[in-house]
Protein backbone atom coordinates (compact mmCIF):
# COMPACT_ATOMS: atom_id res chain seq x y z
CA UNK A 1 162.71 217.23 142.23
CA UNK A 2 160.80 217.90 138.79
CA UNK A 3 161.14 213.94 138.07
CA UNK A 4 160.10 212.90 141.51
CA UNK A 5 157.05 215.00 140.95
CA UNK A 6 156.33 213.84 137.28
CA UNK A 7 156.44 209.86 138.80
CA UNK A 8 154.34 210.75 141.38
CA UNK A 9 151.41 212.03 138.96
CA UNK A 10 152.12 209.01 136.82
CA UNK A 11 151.55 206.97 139.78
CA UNK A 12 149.08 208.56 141.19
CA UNK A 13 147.39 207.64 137.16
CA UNK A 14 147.87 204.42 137.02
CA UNK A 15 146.45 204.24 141.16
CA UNK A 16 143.57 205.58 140.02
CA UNK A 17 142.66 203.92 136.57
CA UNK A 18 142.79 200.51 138.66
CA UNK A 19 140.99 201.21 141.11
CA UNK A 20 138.31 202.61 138.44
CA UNK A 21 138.41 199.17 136.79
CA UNK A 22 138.32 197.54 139.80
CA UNK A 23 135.15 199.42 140.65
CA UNK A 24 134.04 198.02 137.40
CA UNK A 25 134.83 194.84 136.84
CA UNK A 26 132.93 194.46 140.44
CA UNK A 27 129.97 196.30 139.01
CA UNK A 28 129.77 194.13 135.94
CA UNK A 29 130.07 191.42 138.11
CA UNK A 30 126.92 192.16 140.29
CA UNK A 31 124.92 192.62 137.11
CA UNK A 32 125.87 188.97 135.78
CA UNK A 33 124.10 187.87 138.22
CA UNK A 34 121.24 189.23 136.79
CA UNK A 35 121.89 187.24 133.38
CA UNK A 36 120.20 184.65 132.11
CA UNK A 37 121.35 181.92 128.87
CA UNK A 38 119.58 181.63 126.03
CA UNK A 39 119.13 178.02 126.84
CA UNK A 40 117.79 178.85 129.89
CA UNK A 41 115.13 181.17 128.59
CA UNK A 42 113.76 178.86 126.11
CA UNK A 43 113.32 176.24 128.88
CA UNK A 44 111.08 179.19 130.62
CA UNK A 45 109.14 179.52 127.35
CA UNK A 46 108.48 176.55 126.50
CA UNK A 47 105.86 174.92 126.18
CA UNK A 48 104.20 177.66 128.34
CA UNK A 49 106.08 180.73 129.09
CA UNK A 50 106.76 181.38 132.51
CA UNK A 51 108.24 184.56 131.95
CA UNK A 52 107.84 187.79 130.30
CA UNK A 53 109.93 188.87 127.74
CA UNK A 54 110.63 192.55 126.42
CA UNK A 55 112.63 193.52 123.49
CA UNK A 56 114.45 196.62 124.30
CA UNK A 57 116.08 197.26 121.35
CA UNK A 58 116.64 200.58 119.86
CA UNK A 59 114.94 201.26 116.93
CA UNK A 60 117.32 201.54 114.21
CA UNK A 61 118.28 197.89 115.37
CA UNK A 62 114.78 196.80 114.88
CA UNK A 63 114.84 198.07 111.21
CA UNK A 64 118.14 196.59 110.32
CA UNK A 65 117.09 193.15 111.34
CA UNK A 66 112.83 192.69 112.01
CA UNK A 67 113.32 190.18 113.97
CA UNK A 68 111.72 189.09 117.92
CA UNK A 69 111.75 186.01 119.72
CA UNK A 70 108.09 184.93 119.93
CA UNK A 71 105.84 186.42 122.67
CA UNK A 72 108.81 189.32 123.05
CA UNK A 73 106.80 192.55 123.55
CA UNK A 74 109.09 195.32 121.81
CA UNK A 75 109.66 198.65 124.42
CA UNK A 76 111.54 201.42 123.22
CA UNK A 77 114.69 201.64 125.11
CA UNK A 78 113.67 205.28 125.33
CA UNK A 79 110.26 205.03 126.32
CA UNK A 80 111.56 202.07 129.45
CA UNK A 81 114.47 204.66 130.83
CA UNK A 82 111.63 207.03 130.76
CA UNK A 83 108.82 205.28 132.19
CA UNK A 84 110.09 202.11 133.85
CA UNK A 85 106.31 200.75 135.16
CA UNK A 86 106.10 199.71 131.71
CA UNK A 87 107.87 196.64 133.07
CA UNK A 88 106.10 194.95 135.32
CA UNK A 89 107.36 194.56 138.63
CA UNK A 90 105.78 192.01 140.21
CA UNK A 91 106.57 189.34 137.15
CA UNK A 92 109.59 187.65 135.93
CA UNK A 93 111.56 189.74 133.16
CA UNK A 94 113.71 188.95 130.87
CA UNK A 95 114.96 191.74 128.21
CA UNK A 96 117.30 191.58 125.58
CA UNK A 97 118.71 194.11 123.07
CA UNK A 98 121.30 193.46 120.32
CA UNK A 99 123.77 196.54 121.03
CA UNK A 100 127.72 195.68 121.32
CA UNK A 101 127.98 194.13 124.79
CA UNK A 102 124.45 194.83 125.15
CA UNK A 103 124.53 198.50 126.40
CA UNK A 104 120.90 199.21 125.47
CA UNK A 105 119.80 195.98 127.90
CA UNK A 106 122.71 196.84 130.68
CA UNK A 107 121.65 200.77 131.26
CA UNK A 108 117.95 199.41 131.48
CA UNK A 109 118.78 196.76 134.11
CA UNK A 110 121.14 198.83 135.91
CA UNK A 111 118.05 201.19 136.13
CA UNK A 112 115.63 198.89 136.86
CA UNK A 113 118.23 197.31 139.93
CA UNK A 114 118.27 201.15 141.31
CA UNK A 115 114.51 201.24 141.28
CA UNK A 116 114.37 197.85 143.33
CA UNK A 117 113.30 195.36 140.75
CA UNK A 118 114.42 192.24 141.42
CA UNK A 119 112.80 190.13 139.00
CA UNK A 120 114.06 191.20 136.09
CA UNK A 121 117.41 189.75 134.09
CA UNK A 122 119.35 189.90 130.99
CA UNK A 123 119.52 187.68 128.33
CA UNK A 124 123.02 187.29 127.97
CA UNK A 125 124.22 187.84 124.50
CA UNK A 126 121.30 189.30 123.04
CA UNK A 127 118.85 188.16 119.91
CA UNK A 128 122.10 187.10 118.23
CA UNK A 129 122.93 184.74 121.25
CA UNK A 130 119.34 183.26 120.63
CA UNK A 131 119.28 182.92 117.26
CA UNK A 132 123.18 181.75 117.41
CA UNK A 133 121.58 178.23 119.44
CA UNK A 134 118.61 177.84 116.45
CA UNK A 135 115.88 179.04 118.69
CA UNK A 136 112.97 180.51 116.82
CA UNK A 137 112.38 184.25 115.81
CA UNK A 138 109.37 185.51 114.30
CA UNK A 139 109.14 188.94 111.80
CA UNK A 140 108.51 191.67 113.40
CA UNK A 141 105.91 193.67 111.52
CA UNK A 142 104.30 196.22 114.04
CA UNK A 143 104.52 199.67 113.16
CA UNK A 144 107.23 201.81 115.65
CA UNK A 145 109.01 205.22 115.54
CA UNK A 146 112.37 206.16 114.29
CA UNK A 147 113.39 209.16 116.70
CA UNK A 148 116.49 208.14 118.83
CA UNK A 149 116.64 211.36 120.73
C-alpha cells in the first residue's frame, strides 16, 4: 500500500512538472511572436529609422561593455518596470538587453503585453546578436546610475 502511494506522488510529480513546461514552452511561444532579427531591425533603421529603439539593459551590463546600437535610447530596466509610459505606446518598439536568454528584455515585454502594448518587440538575441551580423555600435558615453535595487 506504502509503494502504491509513493508512485502515485511520483506521478502525480512528473504530471505536474509537464504540464508546467507545457504552460511554458506555450508562453515562450506567444512572446516569439513578439521578436524581431537583427537583420530585420537594421532594414527598419536604415537609411531612416522607422522605429524606435530602447536599450534596456541593466546597468552593470552597460559598464562592462559601453556599447548601443545607434539612435538606441538607454532606459533603465528598473526605471521601464516602474514607469512603463516611458515607452511610447503609440510607436513601433524595439528593445534589446544583453542578459542570458534575454531576461531583462523578456520581463519588460511580458509587462508591456499585460499593459496592452502591441507595438513593441524584442530583438532577438540581444546587442550580441547585432553586433554578431557586423552591424554598427556606437560608445556609449552618457552618464547613468549604478543602483540595481
Amino acid at each position: 500500500m506504502l509503494l502504491i502511494s509513493i508512485w502515485a506522488v511520483v506521478a502525480l510529480g512528473v504530471l505536474l512538472f509537464v504540464a508546467w513546461r507545457v504552460w511554458v514552452v506555450k508562453k515562450r511561444r506567444e512572446l516569439f511572436q513578439h521578436c524581431i532579427e537583427p537583420d530585420e531591425l537594421h532594414e527598419l533603421l536604415e537609411p531612416e529609422p522607422k522605429v524606435m529603439v530602447f536599450d534596456v539593459r541593466q546597468p552593470l551590463d552597460v559598464l562592462a561593455y559601453s556599447e548601443i546600437i545607434p539612435g538606441a535610447k538607454r532606459i533603465a530596466p528598473k526605471e521601464v518596470l516602474k514607469n512603463p509610459a516611458v515607452i511610447p505606446k503609440e510607436q513601433d518598439v524595439v528593445i534589446y538587453c544583453t542578459c542570458p536568454g534575454e531576461k531583462t528584455s523578456w520581463e519588460i515585454l511580458r509587462r508591456a503585453k499585460n499593459l496592452q502594448y502591441t507595438r513593441i518587440k524584442l530583438l532577438h538575441g540581444g546587442l550580441a546578436a547585432w553586433k554578431a551580423k557586423g552591424y554598427a555600435v556606437e560608445r556609449y558615453m552618457d552618464s547613468f546610475r549604478l543602483d540595481t535595487v
